[in-house]
C-alpha atoms as a PDB file:
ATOM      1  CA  UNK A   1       2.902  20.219 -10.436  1.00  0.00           C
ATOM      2  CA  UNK A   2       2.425  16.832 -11.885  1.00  0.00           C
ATOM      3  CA  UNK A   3       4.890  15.082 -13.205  1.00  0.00           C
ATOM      4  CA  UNK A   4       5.332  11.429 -15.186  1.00  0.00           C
ATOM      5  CA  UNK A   5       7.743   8.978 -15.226  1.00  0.00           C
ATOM      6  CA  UNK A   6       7.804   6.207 -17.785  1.00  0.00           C
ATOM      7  CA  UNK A   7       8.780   3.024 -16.593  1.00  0.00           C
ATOM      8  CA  UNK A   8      10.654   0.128 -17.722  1.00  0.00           C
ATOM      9  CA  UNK A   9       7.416  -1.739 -18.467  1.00  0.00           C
ATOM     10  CA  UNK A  10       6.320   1.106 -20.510  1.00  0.00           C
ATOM     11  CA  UNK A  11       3.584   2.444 -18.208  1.00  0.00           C
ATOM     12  CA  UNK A  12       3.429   6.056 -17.483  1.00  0.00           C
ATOM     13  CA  UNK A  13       3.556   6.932 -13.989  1.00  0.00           C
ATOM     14  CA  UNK A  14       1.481  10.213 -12.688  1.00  0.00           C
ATOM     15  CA  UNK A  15       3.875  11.681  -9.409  1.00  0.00           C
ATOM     16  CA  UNK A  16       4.895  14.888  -7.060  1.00  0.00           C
ATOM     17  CA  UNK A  17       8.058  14.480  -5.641  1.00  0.00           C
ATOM     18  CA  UNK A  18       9.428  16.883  -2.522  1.00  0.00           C
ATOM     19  CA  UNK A  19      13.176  16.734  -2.259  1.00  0.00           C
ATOM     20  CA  UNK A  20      14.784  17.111   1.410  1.00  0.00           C
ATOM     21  CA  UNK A  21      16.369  15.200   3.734  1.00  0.00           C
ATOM     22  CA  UNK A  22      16.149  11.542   3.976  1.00  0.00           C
ATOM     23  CA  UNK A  23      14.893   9.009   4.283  1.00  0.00           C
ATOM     24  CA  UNK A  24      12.227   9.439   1.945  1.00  0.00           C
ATOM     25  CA  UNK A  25       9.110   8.712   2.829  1.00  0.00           C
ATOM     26  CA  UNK A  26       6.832   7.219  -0.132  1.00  0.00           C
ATOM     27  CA  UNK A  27       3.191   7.204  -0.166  1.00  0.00           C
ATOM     28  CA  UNK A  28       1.793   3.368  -1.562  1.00  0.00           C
ATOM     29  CA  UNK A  29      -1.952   4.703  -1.484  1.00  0.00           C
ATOM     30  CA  UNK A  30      -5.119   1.672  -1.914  1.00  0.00           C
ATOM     31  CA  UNK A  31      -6.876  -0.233  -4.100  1.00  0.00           C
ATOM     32  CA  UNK A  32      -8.596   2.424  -6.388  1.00  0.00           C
ATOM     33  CA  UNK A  33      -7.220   5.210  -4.721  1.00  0.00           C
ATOM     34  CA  UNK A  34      -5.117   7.836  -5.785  1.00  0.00           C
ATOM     35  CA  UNK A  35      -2.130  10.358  -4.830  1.00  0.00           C
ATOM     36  CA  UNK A  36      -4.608  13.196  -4.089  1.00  0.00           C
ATOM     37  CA  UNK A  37      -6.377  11.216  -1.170  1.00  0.00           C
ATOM     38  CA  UNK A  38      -6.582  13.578   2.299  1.00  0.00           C
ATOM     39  CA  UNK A  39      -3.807  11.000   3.990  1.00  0.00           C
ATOM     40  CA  UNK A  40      -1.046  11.561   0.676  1.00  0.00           C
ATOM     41  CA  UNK A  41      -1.911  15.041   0.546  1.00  0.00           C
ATOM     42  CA  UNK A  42      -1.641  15.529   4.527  1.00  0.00           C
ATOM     43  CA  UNK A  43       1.621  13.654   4.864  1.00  0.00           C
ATOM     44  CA  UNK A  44       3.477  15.981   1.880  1.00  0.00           C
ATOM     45  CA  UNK A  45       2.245  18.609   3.691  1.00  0.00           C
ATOM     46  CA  UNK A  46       3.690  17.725   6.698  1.00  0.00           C
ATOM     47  CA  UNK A  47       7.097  16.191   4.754  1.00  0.00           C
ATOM     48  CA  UNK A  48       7.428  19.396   3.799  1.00  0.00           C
ATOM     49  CA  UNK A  49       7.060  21.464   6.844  1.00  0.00           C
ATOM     50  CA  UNK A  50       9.780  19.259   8.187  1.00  0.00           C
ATOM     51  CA  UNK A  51      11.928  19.667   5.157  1.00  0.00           C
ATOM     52  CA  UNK A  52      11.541  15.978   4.723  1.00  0.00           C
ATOM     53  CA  UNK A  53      11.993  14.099   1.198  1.00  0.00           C
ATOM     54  CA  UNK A  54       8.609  12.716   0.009  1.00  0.00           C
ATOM     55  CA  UNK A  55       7.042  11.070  -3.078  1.00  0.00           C
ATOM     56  CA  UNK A  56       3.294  10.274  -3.644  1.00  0.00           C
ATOM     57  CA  UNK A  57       2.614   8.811  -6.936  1.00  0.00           C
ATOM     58  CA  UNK A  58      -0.301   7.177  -9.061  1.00  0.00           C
ATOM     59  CA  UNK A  59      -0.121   3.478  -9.806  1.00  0.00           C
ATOM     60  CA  UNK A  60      -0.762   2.092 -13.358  1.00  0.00           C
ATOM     61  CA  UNK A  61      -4.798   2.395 -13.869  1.00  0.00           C
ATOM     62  CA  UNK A  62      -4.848   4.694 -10.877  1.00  0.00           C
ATOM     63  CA  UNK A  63      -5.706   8.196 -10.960  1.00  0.00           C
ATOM     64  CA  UNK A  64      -3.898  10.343 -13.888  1.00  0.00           C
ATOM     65  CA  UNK A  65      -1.476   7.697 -14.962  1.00  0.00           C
ATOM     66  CA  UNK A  66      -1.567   5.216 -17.853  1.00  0.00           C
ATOM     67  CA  UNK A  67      -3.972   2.261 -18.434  1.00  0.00           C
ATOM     68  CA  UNK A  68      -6.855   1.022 -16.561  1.00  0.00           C
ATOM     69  CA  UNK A  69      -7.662  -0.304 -13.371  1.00  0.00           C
ATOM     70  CA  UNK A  70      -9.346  -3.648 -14.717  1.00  0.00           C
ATOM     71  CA  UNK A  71      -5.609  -4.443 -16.603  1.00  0.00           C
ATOM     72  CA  UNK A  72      -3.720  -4.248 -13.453  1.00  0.00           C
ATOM     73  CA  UNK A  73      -2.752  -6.597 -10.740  1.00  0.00           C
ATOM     74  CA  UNK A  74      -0.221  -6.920  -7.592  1.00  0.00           C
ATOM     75  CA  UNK A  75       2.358  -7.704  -9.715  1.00  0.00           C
ATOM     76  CA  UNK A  76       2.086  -4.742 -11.940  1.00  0.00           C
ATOM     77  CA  UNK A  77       1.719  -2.183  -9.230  1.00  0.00           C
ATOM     78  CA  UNK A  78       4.697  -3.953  -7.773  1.00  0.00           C
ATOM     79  CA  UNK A  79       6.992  -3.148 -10.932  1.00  0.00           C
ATOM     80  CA  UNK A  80       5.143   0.564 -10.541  1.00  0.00           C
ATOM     81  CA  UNK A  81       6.461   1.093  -6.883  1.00  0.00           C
ATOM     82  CA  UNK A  82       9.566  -0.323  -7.861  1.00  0.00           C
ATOM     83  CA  UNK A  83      10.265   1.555 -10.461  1.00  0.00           C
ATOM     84  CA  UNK A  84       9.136   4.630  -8.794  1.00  0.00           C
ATOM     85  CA  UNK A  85      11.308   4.136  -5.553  1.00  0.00           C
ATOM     86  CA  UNK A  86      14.485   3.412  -8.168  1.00  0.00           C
ATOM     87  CA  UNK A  87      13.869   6.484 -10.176  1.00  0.00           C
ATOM     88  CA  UNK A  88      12.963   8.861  -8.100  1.00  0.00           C
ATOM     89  CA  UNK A  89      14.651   8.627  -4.748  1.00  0.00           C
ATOM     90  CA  UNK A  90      17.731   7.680  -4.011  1.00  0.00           C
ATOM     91  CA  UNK A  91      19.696   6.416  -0.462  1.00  0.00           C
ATOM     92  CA  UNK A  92      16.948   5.053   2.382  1.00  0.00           C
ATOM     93  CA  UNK A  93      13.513   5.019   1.827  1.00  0.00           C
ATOM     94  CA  UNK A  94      10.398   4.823   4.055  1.00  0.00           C
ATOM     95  CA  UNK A  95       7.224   2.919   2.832  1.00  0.00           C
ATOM     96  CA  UNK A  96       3.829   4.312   4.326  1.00  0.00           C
ATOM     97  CA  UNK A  97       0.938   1.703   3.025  1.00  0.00           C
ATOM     98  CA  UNK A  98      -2.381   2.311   3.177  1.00  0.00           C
ATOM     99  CA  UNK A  99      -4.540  -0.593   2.768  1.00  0.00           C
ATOM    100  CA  UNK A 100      -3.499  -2.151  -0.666  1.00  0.00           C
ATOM    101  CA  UNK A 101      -0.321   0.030  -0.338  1.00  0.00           C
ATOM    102  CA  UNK A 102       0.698  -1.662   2.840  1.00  0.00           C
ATOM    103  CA  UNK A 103       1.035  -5.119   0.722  1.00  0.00           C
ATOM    104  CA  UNK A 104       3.077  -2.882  -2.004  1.00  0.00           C
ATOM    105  CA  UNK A 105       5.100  -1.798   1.393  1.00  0.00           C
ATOM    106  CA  UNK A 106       5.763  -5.070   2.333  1.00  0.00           C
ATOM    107  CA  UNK A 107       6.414  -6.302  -0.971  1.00  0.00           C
ATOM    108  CA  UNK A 108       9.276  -3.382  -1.816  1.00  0.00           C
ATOM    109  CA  UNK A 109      10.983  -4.436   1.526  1.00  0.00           C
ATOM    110  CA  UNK A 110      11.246  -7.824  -0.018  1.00  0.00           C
ATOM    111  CA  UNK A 111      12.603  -6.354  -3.408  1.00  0.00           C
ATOM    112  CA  UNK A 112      15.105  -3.942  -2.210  1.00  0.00           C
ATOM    113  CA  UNK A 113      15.675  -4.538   1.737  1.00  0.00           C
ATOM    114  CA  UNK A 114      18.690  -2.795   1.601  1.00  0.00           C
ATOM    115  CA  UNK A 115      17.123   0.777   1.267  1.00  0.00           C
ATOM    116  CA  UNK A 116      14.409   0.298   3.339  1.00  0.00           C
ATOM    117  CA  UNK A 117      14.847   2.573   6.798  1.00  0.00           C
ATOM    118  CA  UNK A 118      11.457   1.693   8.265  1.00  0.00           C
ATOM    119  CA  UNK A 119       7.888   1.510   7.404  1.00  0.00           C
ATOM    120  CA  UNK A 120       4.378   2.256   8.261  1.00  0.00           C
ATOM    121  CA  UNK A 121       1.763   0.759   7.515  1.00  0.00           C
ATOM    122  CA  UNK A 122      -2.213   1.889   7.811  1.00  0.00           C
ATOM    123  CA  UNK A 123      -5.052  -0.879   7.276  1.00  0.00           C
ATOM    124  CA  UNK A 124      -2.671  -3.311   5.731  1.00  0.00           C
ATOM    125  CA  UNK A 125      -4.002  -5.754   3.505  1.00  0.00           C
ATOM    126  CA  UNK A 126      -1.510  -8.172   2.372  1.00  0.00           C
ATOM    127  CA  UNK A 127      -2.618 -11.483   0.474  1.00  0.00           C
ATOM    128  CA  UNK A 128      -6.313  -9.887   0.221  1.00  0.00           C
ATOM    129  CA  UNK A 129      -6.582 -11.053  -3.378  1.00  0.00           C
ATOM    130  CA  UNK A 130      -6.590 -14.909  -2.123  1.00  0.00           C
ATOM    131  CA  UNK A 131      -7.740 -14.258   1.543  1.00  0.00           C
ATOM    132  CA  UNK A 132     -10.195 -11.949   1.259  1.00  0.00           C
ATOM    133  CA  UNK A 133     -11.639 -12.128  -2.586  1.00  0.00           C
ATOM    134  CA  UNK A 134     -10.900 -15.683  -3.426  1.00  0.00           C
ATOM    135  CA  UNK A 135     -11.672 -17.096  -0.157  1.00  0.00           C
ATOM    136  CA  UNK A 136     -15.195 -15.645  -0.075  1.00  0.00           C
ATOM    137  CA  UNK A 137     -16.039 -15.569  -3.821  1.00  0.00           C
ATOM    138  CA  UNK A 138     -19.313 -17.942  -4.120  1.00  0.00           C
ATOM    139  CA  UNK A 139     -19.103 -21.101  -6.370  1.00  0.00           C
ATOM    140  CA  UNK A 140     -21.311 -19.042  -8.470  1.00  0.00           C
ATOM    141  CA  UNK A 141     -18.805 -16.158  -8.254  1.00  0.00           C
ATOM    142  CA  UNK A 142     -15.692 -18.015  -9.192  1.00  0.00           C
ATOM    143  CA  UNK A 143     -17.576 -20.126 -12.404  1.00  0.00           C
ATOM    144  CA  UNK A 144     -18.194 -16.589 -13.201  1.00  0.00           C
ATOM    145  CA  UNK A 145     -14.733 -15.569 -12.979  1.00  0.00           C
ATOM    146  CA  UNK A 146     -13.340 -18.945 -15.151  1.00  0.00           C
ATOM    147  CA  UNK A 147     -15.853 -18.222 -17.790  1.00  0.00           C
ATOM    148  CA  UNK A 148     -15.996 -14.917 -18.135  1.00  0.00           C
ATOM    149  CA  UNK A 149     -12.636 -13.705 -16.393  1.00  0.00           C
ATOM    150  CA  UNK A 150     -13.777 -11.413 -14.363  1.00  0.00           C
ATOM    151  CA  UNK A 151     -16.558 -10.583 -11.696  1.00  0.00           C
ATOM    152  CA  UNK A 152     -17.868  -7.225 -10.468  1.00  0.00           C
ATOM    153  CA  UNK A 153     -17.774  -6.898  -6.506  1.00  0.00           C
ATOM    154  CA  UNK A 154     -20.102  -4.213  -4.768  1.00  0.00           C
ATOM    155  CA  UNK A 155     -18.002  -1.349  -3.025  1.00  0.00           C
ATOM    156  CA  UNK A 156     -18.743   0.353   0.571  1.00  0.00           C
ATOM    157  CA  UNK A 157     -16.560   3.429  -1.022  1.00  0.00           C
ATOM    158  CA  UNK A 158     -17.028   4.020  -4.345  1.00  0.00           C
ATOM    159  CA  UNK A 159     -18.340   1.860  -7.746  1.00  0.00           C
ATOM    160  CA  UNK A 160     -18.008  -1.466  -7.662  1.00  0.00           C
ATOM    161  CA  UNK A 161     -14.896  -3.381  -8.612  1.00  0.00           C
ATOM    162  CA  UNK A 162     -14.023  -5.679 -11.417  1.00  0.00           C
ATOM    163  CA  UNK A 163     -12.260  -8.507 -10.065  1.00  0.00           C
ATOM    164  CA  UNK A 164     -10.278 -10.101 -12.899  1.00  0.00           C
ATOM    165  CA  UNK A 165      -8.698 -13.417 -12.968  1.00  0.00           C
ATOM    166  CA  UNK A 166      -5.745 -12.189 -13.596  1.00  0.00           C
ATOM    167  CA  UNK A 167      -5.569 -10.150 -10.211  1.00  0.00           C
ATOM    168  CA  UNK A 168      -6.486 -13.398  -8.569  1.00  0.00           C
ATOM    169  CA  UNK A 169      -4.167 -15.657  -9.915  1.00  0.00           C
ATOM    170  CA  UNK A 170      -1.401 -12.788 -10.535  1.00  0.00           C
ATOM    171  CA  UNK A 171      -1.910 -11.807  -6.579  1.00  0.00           C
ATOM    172  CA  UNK A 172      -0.960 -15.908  -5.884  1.00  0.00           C
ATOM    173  CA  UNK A 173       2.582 -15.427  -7.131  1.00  0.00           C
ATOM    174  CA  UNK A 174       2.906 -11.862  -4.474  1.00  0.00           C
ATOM    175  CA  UNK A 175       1.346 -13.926  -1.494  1.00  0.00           C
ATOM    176  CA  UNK A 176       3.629 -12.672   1.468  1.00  0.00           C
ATOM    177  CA  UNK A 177       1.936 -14.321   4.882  1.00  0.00           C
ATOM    178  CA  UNK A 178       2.633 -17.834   3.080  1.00  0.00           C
ATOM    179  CA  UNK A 179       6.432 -17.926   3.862  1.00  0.00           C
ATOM    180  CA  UNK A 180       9.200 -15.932   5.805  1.00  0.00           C
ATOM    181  CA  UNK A 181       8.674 -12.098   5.986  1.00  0.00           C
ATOM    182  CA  UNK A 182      11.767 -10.582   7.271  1.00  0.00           C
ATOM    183  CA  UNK A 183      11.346  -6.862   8.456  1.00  0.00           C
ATOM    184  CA  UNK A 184      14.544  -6.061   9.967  1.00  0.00           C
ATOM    185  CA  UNK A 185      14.251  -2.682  10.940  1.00  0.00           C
ATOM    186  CA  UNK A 186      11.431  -0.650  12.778  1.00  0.00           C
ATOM    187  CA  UNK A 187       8.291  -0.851  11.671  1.00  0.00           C
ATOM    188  CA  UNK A 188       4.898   0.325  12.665  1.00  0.00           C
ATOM    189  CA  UNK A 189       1.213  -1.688  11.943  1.00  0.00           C
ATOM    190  CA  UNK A 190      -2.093   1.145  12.576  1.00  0.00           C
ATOM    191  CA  UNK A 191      -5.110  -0.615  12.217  1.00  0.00           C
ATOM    192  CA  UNK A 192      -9.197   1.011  13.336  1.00  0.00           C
ATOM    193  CA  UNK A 193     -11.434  -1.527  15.095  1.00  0.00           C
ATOM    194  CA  UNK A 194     -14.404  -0.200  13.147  1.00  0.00           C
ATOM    195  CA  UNK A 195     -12.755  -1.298   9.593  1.00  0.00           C
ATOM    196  CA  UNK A 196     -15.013  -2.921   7.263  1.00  0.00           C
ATOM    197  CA  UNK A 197     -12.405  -3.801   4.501  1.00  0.00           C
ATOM    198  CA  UNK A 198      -9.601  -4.866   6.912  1.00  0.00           C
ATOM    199  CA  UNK A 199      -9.950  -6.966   9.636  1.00  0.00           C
ATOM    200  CA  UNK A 200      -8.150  -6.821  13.160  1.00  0.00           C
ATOM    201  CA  UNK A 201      -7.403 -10.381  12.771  1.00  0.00           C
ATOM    202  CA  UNK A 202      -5.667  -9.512   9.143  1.00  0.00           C
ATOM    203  CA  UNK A 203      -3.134  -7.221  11.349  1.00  0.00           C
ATOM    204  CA  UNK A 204      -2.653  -9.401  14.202  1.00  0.00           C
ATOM    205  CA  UNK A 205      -1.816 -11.803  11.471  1.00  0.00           C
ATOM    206  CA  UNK A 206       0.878  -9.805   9.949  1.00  0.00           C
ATOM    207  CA  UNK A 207       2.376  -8.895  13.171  1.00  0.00           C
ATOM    208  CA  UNK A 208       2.567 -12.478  14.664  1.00  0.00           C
ATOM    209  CA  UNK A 209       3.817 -13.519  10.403  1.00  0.00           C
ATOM    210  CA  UNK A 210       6.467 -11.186   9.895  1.00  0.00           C
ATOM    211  CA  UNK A 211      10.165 -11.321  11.875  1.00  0.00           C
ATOM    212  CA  UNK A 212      11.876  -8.393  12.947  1.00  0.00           C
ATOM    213  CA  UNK A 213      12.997  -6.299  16.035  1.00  0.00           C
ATOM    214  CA  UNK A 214      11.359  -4.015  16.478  1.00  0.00           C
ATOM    215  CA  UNK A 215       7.438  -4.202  14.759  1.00  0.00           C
ATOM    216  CA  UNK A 216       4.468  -2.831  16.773  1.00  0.00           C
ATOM    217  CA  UNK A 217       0.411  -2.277  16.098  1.00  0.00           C
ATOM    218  CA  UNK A 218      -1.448  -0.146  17.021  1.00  0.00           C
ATOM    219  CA  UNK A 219      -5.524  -0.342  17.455  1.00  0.00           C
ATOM    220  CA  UNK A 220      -7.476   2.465  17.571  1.00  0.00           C
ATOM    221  CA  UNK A 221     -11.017   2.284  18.775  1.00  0.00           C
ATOM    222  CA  UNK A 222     -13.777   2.869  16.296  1.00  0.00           C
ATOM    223  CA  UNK A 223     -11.219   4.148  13.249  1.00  0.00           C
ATOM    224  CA  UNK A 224     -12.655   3.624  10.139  1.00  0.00           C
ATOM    225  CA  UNK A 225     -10.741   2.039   6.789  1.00  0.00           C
ATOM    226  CA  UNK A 226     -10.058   5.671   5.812  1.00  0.00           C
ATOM    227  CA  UNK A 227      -8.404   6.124   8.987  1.00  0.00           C
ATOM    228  CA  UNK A 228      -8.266  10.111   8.054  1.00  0.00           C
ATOM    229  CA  UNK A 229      -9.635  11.383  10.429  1.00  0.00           C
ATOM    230  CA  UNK A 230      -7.791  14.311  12.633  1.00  0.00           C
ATOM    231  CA  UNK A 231      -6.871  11.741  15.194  1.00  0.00           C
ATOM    232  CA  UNK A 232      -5.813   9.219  12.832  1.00  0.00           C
ATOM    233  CA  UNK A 233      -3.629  11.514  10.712  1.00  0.00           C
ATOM    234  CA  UNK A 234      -1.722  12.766  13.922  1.00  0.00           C
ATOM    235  CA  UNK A 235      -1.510   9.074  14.610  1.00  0.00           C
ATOM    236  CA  UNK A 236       0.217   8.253  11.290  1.00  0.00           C
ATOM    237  CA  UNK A 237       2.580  11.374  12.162  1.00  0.00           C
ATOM    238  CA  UNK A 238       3.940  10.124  15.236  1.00  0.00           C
ATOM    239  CA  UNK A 239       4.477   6.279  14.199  1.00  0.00           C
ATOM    240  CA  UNK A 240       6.268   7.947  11.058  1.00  0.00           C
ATOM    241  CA  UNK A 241       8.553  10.172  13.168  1.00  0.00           C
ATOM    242  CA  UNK A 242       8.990   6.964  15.801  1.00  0.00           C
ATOM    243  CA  UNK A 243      10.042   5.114  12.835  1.00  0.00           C
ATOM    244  CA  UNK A 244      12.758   7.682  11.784  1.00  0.00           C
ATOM    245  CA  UNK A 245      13.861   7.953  15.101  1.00  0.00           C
ATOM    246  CA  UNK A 246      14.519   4.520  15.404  1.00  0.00           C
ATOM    247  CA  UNK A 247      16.196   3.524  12.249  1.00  0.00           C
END
């Protein structure tokens, strides 16, 4: 069952929570996405066979929580994540980031690094507001953007996105490849080679970027962005399970 938690900012947070042992492994889902995607849904499952604690939730403008998607930014689904992790868990906790959710991952380790056990991450896409959006926008694009404060992008999964200015210049102040990323515990990059949204050169990038002792990625030939796929969710299973074993 569905369940909400109101958060400090006032937003209204759409969850299911699994209690069990810890650490607890949270689900930071993508850009657009939601908490009943086949990886969040395949992951409680699997939490739960194990008798493993694990939280999925809905980011502000997300699926069944509060506001819109063209309000948000980083930032905001920061303070989401944040607030969720404080909430609703308690002792270590395990980040899994898809996508989006792997630059929420990163930037909860930099919140509260003191809870985190581990982490994996799937597609990462850290800093995509500036490297990927920004960086690529047209001059056309961005006088758009000023004037208007926001531009509409084209999709390969779904409608396309409004872009807002303040995701662009919000996402500036949640840059994490710009300065030192300290993952001091183990830590696990999956990336496909057949991505479309996030390049193999974004996770070599975050590999060679962030410090720590014990980080690894992992390609795997001709894996999509979804990276769903029965292959790819038994991958995510074992670099989860390597992760707790390690930490």
């Amino acid at each position: 069952m569905t369940e909400y938690l109101d958060t400090p900012q006032g937003r209204r947070l759409a969850y299911h929570k699994t209690d069990g042992k810890g650490p607890c492994l949270i689900f930071c889902g993508g850009l657009k996405s939601d908490m009943e995607g086949t990886k969040a849904i395949h992951l409680e499952a699997w939490a739960q066979a194990q008798g493993r604690a694990f939280l999925r939730f809905d980011y502000s403008g997300h699926g069944t929580s509060s506001g819109t998607f063209e309000e948000g930014c980083i930032g905001d689904w920061h303070e989401d994540t944040l607030a969720a992790a404080e909430a609703l868990t308690e002792g270590p906790i395990l980040p899994i980031g898809s996508s989006m959710g792997g630059w929420q991952a990163l930037l909860l380790a930099r919140a509260v690094p003191e809870r985190i056990a581990g982490m994996v991450t799937i597609a990462a896409a850290p800093d995509f507001t500036e490297d990927g959006y920004w960086a690529n926008f047209s001059a056309e694009e961005k006088a758009t953007l000023d004037r208007d404060g926001q531009v509409e992008l084209p999709s390969d999964y779904m409608e396309p996105y409004i872009i807002t200015r303040r995701m662009i210049e919000d996402g500036r102040a949640q840059l994490v490849l710009r300065s030192p990323l300290s993952l001091p515990f183990p830590a696990r990059f999956l990336q496909g080679t057949a991505d479309t949204a996030v390049s193999i050169e974004t996770a070599v990038r975050l590999l060679e970027h962030a410090e720590g002792p014990d980080m690894r990625l992992t390609l795997v030939k001709d894996a999509d962005h979804r990276f769903s796929d029965e292959t790819c969710l038994g991958l995510i299973e074992e670099a989860v399970t390597e992760v707790i074993e390690r930490a």
